[in-house]
PDB file of N, CA and C in Angstrom:
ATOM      1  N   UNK A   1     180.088 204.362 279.610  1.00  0.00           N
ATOM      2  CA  UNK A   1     180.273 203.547 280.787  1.00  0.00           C
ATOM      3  C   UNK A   1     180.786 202.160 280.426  1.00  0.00           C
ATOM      4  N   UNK A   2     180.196 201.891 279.115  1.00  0.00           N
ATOM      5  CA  UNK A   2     180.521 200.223 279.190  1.00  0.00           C
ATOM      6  C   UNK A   2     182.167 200.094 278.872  1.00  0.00           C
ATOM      7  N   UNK A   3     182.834 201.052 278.365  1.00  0.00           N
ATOM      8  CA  UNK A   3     184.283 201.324 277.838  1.00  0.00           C
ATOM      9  C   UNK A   3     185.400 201.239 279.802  1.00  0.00           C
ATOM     10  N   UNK A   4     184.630 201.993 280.429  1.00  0.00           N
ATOM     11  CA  UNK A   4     185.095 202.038 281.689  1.00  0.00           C
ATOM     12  C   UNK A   4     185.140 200.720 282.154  1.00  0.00           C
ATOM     13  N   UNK A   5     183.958 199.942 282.595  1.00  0.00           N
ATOM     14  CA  UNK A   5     183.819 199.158 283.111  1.00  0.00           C
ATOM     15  C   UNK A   5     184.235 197.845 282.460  1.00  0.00           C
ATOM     16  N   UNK A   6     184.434 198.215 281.532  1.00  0.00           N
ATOM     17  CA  UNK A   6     185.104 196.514 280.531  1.00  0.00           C
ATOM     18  C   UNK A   6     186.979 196.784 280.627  1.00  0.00           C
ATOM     19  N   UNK A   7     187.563 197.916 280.480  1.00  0.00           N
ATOM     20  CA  UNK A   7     188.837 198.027 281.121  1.00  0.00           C
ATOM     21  C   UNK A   7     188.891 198.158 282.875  1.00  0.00           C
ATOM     22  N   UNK A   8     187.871 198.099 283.588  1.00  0.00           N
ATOM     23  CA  UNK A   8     188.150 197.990 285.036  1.00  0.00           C
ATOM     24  C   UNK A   8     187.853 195.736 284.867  1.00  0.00           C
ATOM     25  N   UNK A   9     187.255 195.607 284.322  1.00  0.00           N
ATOM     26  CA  UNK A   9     187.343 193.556 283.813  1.00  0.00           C
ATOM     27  C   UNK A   9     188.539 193.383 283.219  1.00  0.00           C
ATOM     28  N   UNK A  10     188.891 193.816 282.708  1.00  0.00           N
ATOM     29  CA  UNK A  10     189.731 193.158 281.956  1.00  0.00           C
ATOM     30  C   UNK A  10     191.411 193.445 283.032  1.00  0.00           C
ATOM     31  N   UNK A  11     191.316 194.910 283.945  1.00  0.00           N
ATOM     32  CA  UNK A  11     192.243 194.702 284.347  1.00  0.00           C
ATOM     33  C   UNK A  11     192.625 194.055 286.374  1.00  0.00           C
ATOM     34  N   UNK A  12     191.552 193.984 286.102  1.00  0.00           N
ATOM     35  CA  UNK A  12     190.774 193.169 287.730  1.00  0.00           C
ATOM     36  C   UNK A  12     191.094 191.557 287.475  1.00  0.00           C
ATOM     37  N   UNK A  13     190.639 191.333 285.990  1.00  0.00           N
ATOM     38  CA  UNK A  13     190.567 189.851 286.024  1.00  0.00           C
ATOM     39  C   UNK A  13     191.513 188.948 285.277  1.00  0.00           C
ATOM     40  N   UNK A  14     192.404 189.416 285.193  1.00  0.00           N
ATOM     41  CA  UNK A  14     193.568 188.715 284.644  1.00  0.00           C
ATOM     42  C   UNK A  14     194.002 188.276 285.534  1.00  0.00           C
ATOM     43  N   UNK A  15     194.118 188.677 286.893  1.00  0.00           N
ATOM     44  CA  UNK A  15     194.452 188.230 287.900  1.00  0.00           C
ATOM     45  C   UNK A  15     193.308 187.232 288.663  1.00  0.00           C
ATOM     46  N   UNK A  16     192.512 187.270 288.424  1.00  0.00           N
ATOM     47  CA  UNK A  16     191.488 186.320 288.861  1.00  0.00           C
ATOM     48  C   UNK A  16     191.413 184.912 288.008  1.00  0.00           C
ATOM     49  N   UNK A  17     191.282 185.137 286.859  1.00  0.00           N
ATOM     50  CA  UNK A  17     191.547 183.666 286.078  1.00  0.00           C
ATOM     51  C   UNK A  17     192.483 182.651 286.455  1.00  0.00           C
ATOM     52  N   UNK A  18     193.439 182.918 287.505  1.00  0.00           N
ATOM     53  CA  UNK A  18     194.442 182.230 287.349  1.00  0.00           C
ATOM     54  C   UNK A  18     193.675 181.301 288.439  1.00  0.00           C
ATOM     55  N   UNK A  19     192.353 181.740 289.598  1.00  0.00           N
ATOM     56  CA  UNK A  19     191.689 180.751 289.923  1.00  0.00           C
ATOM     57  C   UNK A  19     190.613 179.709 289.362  1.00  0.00           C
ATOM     58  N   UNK A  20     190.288 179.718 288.334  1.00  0.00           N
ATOM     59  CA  UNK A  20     189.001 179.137 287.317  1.00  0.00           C
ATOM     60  C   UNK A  20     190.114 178.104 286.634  1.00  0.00           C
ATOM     61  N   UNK A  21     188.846 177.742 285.898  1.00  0.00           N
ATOM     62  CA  UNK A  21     189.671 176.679 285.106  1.00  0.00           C
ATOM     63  C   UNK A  21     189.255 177.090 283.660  1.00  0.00           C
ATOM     64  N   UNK A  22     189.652 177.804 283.403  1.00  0.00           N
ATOM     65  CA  UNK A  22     189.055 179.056 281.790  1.00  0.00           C
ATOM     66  C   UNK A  22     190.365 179.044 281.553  1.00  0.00           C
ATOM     67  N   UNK A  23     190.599 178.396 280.142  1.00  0.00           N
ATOM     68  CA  UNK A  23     191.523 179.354 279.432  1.00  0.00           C
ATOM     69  C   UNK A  23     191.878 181.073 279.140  1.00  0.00           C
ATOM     70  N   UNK A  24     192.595 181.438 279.612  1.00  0.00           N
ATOM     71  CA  UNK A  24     192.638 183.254 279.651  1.00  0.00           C
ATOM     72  C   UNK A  24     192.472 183.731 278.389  1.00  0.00           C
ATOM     73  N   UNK A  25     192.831 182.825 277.084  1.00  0.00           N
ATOM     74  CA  UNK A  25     192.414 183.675 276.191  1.00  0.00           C
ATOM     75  C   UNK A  25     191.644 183.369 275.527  1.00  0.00           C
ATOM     76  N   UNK A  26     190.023 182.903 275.895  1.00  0.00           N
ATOM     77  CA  UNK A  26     189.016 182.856 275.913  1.00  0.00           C
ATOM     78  C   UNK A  26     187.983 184.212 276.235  1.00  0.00           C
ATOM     79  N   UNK A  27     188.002 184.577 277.663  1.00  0.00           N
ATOM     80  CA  UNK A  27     187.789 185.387 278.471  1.00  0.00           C
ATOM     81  C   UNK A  27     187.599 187.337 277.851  1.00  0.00           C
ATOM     82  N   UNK A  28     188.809 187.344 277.194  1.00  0.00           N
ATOM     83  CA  UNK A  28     188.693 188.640 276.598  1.00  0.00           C
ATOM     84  C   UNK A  28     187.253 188.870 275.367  1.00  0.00           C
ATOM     85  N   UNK A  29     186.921 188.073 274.676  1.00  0.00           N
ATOM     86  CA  UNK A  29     185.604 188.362 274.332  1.00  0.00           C
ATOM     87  C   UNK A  29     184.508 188.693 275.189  1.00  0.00           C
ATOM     88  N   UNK A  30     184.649 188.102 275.848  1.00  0.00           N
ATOM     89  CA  UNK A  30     183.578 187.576 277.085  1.00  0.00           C
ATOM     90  C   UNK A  30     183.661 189.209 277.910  1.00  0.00           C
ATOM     91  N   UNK A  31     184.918 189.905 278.473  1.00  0.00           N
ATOM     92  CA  UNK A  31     185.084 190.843 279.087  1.00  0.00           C
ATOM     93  C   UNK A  31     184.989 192.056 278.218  1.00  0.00           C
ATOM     94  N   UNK A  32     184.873 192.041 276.665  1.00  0.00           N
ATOM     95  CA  UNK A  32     184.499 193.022 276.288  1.00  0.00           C
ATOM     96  C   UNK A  32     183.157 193.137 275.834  1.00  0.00           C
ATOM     97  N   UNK A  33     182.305 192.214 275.733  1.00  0.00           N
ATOM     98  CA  UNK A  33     181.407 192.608 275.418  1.00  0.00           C
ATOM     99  C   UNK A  33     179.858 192.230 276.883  1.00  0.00           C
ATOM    100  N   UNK A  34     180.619 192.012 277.373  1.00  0.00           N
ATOM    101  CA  UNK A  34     179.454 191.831 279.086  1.00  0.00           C
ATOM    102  C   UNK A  34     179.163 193.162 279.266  1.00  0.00           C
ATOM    103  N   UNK A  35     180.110 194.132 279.162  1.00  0.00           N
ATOM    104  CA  UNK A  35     179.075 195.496 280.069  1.00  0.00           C
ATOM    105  C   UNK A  35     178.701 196.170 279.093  1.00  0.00           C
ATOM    106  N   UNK A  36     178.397 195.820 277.793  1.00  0.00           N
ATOM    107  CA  UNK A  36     176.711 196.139 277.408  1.00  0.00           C
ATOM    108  C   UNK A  36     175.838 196.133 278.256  1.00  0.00           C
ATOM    109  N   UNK A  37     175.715 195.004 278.902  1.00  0.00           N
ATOM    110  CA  UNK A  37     175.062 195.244 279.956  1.00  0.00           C
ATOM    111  C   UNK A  37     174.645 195.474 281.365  1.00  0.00           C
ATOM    112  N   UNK A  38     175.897 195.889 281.550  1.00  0.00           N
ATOM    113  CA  UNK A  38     176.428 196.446 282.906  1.00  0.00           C
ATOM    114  C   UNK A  38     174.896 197.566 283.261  1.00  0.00           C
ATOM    115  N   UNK A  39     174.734 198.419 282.507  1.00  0.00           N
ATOM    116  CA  UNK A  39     173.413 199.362 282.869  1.00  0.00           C
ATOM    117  C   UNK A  39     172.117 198.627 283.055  1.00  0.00           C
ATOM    118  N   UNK A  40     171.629 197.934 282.789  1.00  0.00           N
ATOM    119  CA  UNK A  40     170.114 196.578 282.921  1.00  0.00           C
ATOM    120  C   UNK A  40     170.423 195.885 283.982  1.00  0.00           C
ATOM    121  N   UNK A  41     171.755 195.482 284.528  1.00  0.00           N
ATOM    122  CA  UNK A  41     172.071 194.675 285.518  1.00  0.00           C
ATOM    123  C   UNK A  41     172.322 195.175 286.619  1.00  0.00           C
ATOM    124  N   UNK A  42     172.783 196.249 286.525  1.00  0.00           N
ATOM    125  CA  UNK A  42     172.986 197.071 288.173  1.00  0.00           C
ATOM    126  C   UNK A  42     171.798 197.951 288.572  1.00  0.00           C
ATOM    127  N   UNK A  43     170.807 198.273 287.640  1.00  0.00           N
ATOM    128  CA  UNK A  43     169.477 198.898 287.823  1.00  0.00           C
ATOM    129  C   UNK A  43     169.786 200.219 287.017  1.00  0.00           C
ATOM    130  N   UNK A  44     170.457 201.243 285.907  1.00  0.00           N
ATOM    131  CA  UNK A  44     170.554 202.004 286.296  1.00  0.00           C
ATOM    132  C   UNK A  44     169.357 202.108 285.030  1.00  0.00           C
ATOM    133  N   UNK A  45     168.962 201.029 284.096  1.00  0.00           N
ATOM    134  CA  UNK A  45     168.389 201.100 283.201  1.00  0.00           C
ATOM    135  C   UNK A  45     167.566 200.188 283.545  1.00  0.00           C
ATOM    136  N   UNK A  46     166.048 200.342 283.061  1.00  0.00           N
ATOM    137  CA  UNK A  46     165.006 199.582 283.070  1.00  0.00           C
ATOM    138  C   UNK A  46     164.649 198.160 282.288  1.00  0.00           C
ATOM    139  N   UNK A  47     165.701 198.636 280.697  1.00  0.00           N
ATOM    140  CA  UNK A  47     165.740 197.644 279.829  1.00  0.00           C
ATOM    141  C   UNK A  47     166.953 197.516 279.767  1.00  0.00           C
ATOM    142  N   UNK A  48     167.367 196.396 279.017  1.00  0.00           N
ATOM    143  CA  UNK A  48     168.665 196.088 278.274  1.00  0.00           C
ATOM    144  C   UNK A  48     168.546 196.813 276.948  1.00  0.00           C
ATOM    145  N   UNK A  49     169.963 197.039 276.566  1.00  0.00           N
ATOM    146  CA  UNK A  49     169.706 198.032 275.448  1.00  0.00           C
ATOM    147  C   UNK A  49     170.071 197.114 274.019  1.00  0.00           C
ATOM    148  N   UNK A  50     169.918 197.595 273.119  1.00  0.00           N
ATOM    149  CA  UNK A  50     169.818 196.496 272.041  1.00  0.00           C
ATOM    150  C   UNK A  50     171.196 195.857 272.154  1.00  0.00           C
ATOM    151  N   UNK A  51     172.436 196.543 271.986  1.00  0.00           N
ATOM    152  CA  UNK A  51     173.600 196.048 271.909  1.00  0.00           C
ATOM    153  C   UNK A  51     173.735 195.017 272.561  1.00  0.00           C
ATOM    154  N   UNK A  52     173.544 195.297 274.260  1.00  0.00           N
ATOM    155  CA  UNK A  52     173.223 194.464 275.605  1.00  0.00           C
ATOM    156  C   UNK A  52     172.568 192.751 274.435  1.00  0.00           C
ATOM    157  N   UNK A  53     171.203 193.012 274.421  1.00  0.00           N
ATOM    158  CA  UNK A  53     170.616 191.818 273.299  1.00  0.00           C
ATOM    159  C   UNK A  53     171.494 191.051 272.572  1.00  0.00           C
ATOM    160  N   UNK A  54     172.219 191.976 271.591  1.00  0.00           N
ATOM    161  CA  UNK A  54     172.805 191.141 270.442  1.00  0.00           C
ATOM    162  C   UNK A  54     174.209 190.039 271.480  1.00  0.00           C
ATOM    163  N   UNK A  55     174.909 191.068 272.214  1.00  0.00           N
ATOM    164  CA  UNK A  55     175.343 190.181 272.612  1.00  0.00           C
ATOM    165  C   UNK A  55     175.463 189.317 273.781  1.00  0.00           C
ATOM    166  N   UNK A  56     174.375 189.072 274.127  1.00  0.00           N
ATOM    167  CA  UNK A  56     173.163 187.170 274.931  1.00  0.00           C
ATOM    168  C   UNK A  56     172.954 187.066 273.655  1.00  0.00           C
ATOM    169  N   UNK A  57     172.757 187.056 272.512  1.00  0.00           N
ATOM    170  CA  UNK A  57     172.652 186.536 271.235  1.00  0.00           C
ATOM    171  C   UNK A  57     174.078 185.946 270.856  1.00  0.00           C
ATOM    172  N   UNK A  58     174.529 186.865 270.855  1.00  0.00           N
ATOM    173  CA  UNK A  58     176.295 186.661 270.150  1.00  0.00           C
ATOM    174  C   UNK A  58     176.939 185.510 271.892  1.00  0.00           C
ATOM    175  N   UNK A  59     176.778 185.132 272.451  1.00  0.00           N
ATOM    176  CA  UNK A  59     177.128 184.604 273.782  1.00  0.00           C
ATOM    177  C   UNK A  59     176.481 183.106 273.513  1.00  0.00           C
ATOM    178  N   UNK A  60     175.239 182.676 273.361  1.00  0.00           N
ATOM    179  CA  UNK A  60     174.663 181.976 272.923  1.00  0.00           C
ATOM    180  C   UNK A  60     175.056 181.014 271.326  1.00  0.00           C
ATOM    181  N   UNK A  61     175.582 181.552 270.811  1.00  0.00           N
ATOM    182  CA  UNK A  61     176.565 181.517 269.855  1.00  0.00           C
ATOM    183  C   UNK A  61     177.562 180.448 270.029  1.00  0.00           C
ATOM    184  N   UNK A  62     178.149 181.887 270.955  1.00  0.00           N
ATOM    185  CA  UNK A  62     179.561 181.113 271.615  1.00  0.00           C
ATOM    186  C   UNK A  62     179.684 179.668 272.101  1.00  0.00           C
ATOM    187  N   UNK A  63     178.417 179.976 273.084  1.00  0.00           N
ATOM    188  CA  UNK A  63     178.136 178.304 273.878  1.00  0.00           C
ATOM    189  C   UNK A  63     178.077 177.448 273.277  1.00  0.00           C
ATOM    190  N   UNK A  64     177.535 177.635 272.226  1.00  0.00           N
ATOM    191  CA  UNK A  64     176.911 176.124 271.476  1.00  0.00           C
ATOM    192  C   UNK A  64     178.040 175.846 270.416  1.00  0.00           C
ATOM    193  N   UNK A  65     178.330 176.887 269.554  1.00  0.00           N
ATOM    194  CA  UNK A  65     179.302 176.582 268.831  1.00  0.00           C
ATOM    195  C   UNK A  65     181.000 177.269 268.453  1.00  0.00           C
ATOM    196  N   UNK A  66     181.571 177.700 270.192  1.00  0.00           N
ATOM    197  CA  UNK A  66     182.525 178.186 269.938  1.00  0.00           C
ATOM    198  C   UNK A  66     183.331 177.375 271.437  1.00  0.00           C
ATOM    199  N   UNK A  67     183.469 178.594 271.985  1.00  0.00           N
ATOM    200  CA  UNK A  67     183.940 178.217 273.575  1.00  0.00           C
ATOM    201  C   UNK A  67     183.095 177.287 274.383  1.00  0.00           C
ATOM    202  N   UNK A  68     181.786 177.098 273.977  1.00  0.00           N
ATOM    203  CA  UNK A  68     181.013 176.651 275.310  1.00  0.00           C
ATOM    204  C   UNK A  68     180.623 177.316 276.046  1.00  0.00           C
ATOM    205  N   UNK A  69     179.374 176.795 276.691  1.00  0.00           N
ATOM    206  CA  UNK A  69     178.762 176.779 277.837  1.00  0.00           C
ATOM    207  C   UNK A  69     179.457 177.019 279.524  1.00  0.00           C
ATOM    208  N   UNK A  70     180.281 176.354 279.694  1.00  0.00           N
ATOM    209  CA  UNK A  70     181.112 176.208 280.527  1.00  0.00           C
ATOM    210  C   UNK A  70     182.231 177.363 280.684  1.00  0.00           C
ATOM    211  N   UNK A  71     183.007 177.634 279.970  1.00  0.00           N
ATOM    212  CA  UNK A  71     183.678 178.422 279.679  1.00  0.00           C
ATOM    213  C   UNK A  71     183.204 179.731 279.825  1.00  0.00           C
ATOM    214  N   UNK A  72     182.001 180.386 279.326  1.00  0.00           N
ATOM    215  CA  UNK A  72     181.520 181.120 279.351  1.00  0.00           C
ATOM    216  C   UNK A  72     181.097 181.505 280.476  1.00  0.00           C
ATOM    217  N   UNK A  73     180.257 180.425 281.078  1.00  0.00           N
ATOM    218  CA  UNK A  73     179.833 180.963 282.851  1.00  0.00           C
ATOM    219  C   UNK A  73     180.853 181.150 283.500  1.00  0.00           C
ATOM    220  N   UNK A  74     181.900 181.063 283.304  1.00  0.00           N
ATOM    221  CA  UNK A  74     183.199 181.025 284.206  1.00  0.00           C
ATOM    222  C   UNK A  74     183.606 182.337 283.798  1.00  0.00           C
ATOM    223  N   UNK A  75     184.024 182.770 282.307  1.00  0.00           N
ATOM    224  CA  UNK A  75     184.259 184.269 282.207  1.00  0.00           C
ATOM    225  C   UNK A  75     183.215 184.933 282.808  1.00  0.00           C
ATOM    226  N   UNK A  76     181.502 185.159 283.031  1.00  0.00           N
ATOM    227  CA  UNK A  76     181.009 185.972 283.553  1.00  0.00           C
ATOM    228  C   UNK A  76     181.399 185.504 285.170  1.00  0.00           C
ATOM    229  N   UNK A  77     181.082 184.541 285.549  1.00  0.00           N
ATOM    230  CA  UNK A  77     181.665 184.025 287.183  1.00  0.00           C
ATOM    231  C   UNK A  77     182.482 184.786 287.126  1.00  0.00           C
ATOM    232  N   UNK A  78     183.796 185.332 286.635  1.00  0.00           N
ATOM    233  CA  UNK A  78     185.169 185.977 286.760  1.00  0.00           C
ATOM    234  C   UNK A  78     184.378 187.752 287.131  1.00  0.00           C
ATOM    235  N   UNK A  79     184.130 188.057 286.218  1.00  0.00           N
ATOM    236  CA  UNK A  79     183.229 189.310 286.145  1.00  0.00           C
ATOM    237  C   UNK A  79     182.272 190.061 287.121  1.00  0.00           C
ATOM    238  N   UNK A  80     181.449 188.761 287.899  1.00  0.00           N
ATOM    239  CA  UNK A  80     180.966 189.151 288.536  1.00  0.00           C
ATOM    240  C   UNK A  80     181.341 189.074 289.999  1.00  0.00           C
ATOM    241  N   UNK A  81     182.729 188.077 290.214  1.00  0.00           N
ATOM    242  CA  UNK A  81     183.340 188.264 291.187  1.00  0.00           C
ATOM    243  C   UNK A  81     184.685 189.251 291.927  1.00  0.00           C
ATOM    244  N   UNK A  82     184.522 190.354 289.945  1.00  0.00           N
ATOM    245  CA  UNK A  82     185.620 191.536 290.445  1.00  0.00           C
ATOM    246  C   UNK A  82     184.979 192.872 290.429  1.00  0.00           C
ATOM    247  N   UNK A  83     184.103 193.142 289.734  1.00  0.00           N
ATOM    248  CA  UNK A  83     183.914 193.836 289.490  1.00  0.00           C
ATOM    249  C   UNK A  83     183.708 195.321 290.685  1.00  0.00           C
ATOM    250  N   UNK A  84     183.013 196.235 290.710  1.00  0.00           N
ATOM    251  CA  UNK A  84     182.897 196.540 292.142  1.00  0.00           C
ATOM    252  C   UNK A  84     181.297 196.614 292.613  1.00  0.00           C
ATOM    253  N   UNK A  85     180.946 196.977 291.456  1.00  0.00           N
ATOM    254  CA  UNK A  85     179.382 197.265 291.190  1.00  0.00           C
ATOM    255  C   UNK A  85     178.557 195.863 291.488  1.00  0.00           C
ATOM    256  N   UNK A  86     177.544 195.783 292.486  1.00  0.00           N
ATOM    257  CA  UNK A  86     176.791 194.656 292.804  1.00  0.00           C
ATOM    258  C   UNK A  86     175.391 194.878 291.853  1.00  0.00           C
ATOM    259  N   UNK A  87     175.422 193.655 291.223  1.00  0.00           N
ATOM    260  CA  UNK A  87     174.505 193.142 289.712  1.00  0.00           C
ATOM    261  C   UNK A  87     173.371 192.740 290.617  1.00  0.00           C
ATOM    262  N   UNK A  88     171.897 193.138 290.229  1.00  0.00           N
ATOM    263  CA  UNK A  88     171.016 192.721 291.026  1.00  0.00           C
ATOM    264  C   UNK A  88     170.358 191.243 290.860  1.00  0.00           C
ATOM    265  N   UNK A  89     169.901 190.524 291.153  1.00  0.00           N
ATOM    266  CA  UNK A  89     169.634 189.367 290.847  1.00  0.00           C
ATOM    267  C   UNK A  89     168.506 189.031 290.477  1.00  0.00           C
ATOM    268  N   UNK A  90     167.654 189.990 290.383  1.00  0.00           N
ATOM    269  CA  UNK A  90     166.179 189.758 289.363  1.00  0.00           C
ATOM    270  C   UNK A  90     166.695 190.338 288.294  1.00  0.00           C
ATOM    271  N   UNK A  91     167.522 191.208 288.052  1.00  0.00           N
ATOM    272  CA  UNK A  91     168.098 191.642 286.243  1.00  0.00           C
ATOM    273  C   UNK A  91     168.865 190.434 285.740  1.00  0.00           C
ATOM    274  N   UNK A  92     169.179 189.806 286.566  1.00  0.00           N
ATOM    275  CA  UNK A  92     170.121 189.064 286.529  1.00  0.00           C
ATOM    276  C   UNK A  92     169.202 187.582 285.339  1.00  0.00           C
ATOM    277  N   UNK A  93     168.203 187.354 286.724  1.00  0.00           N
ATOM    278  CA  UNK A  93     167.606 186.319 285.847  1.00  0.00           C
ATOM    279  C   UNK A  93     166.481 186.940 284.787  1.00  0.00           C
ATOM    280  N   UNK A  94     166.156 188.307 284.974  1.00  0.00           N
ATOM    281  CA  UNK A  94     165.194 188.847 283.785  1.00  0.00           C
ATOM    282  C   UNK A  94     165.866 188.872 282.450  1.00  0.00           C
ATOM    283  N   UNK A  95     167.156 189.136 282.306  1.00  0.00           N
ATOM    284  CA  UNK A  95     167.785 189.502 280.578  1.00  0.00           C
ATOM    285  C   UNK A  95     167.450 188.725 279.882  1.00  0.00           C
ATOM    286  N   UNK A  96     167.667 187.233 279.854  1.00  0.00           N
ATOM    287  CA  UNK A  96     167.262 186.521 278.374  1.00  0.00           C
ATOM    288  C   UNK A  96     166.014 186.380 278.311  1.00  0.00           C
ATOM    289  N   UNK A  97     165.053 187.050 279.377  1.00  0.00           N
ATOM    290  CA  UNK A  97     163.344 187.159 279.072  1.00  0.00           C
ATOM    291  C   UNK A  97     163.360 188.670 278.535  1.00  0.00           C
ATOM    292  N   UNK A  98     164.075 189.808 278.675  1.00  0.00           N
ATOM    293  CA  UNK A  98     163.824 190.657 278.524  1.00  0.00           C
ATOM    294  C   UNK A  98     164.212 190.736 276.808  1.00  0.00           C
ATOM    295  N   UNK A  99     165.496 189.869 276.799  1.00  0.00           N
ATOM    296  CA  UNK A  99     165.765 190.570 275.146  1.00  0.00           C
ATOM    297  C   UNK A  99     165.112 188.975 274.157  1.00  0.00           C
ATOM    298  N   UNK A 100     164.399 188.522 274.826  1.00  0.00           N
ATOM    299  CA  UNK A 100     162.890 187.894 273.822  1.00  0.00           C
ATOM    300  C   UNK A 100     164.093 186.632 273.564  1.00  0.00           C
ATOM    301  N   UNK A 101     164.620 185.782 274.554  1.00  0.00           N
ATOM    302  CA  UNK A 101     165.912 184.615 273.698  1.00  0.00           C
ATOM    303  C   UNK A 101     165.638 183.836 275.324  1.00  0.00           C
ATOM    304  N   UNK A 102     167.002 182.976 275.181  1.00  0.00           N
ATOM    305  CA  UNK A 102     167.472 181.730 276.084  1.00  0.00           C
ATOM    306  C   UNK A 102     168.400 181.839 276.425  1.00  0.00           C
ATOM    307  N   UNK A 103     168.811 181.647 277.507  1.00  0.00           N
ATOM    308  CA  UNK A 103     170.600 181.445 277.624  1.00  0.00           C
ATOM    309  C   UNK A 103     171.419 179.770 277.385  1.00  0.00           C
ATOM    310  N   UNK A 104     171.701 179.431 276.932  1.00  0.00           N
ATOM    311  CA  UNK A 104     172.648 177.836 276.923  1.00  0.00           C
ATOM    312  C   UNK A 104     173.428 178.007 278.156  1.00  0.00           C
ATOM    313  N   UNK A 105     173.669 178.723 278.725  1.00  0.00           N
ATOM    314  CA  UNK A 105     174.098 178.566 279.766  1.00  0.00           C
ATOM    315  C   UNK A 105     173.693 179.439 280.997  1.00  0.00           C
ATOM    316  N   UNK A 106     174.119 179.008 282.203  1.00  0.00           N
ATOM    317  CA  UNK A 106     173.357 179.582 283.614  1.00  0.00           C
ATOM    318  C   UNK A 106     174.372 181.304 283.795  1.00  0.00           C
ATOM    319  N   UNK A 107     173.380 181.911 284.171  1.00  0.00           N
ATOM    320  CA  UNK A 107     174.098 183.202 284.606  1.00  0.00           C
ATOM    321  C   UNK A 107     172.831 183.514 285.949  1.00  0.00           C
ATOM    322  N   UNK A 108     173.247 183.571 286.970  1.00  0.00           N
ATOM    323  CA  UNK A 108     172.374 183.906 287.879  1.00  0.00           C
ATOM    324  C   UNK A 108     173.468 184.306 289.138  1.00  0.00           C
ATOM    325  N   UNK A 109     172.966 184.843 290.212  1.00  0.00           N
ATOM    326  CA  UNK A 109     173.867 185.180 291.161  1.00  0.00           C
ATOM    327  C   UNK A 109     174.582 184.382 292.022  1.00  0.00           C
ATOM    328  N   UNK A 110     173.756 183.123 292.265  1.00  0.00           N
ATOM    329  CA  UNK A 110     174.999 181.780 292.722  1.00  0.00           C
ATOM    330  C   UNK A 110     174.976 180.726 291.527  1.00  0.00           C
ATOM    331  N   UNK A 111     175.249 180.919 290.552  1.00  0.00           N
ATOM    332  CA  UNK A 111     175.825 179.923 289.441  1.00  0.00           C
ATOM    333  C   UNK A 111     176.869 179.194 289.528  1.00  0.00           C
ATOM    334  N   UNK A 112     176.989 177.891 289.399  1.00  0.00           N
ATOM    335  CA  UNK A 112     177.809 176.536 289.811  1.00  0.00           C
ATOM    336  C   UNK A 112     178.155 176.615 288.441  1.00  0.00           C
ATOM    337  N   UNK A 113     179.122 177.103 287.744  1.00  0.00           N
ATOM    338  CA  UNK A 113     179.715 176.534 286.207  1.00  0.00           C
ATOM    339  C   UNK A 113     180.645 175.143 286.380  1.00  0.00           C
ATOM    340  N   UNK A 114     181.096 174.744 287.465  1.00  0.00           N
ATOM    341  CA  UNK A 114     181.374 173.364 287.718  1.00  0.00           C
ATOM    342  C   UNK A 114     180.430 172.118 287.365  1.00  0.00           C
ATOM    343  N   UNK A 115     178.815 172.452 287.142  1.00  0.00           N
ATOM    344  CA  UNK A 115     177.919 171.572 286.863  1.00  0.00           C
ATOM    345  C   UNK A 115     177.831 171.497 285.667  1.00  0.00           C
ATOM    346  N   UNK A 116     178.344 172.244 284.378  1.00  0.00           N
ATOM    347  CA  UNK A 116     178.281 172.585 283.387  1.00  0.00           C
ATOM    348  C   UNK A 116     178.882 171.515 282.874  1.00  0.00           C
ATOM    349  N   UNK A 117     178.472 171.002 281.647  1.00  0.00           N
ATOM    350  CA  UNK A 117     179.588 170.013 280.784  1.00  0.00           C
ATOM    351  C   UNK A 117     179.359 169.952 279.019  1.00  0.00           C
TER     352      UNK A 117
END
């Protein structure tokens, strides 16, 4: 599934970036490795699965010492505004409690990445 749903991102949202203020070729990390946890976030799984983990690990990363914080909420903002599948919003804010970490940046269902700096 996550192979499906990261080529239905990647080809949904090339066309969407051109509203954000994200560099586009930023974004393609970001769109391949988000639906790891596509299954924890839409309900179809109870947990996040390790992969899902490593990367809010590997994302966390990013924020602090690659792309940013900012950048990042904006590639998932992109993601979660094409996708077709509606992400529930207690998985939403459960993942970085579930895989035992933090997020550096906001991912929730109305997330302002404009507040970000």
């Amino acid at each position: 599934m996550a192979r499906i749903v990261g080529f239905l991102i990647l080809a949904i949202s090339a066309q969407a970036m051109a509203k954000f203020d994200v560099d586009p070729h930023q974004c393609p990390v970001i769109f391949d490795n988000f639906p790891y946890c596509m299954d924890f976030l839409i309900g179809s799984n109870d947990w996040p699965s390790s992969q899902c983990c490593q990367r809010v690990y590997d994302f966390n990363a990013l924020a602090k010492h690659g792309m940013g914080p900012r950048a990042i909420c904006e590639c998932i903002e992109i993601i979660t505004r094409t996708i077709p599948m509606k992400l529930r919003a207690d998985r939403i804010s459960d993942l970085p409690v579930r895989c035992n970490t933090y997020l550096s940046f906001p991912i929730s269902e109305y997330m302002d990445c404009n507040s970000i700096y």
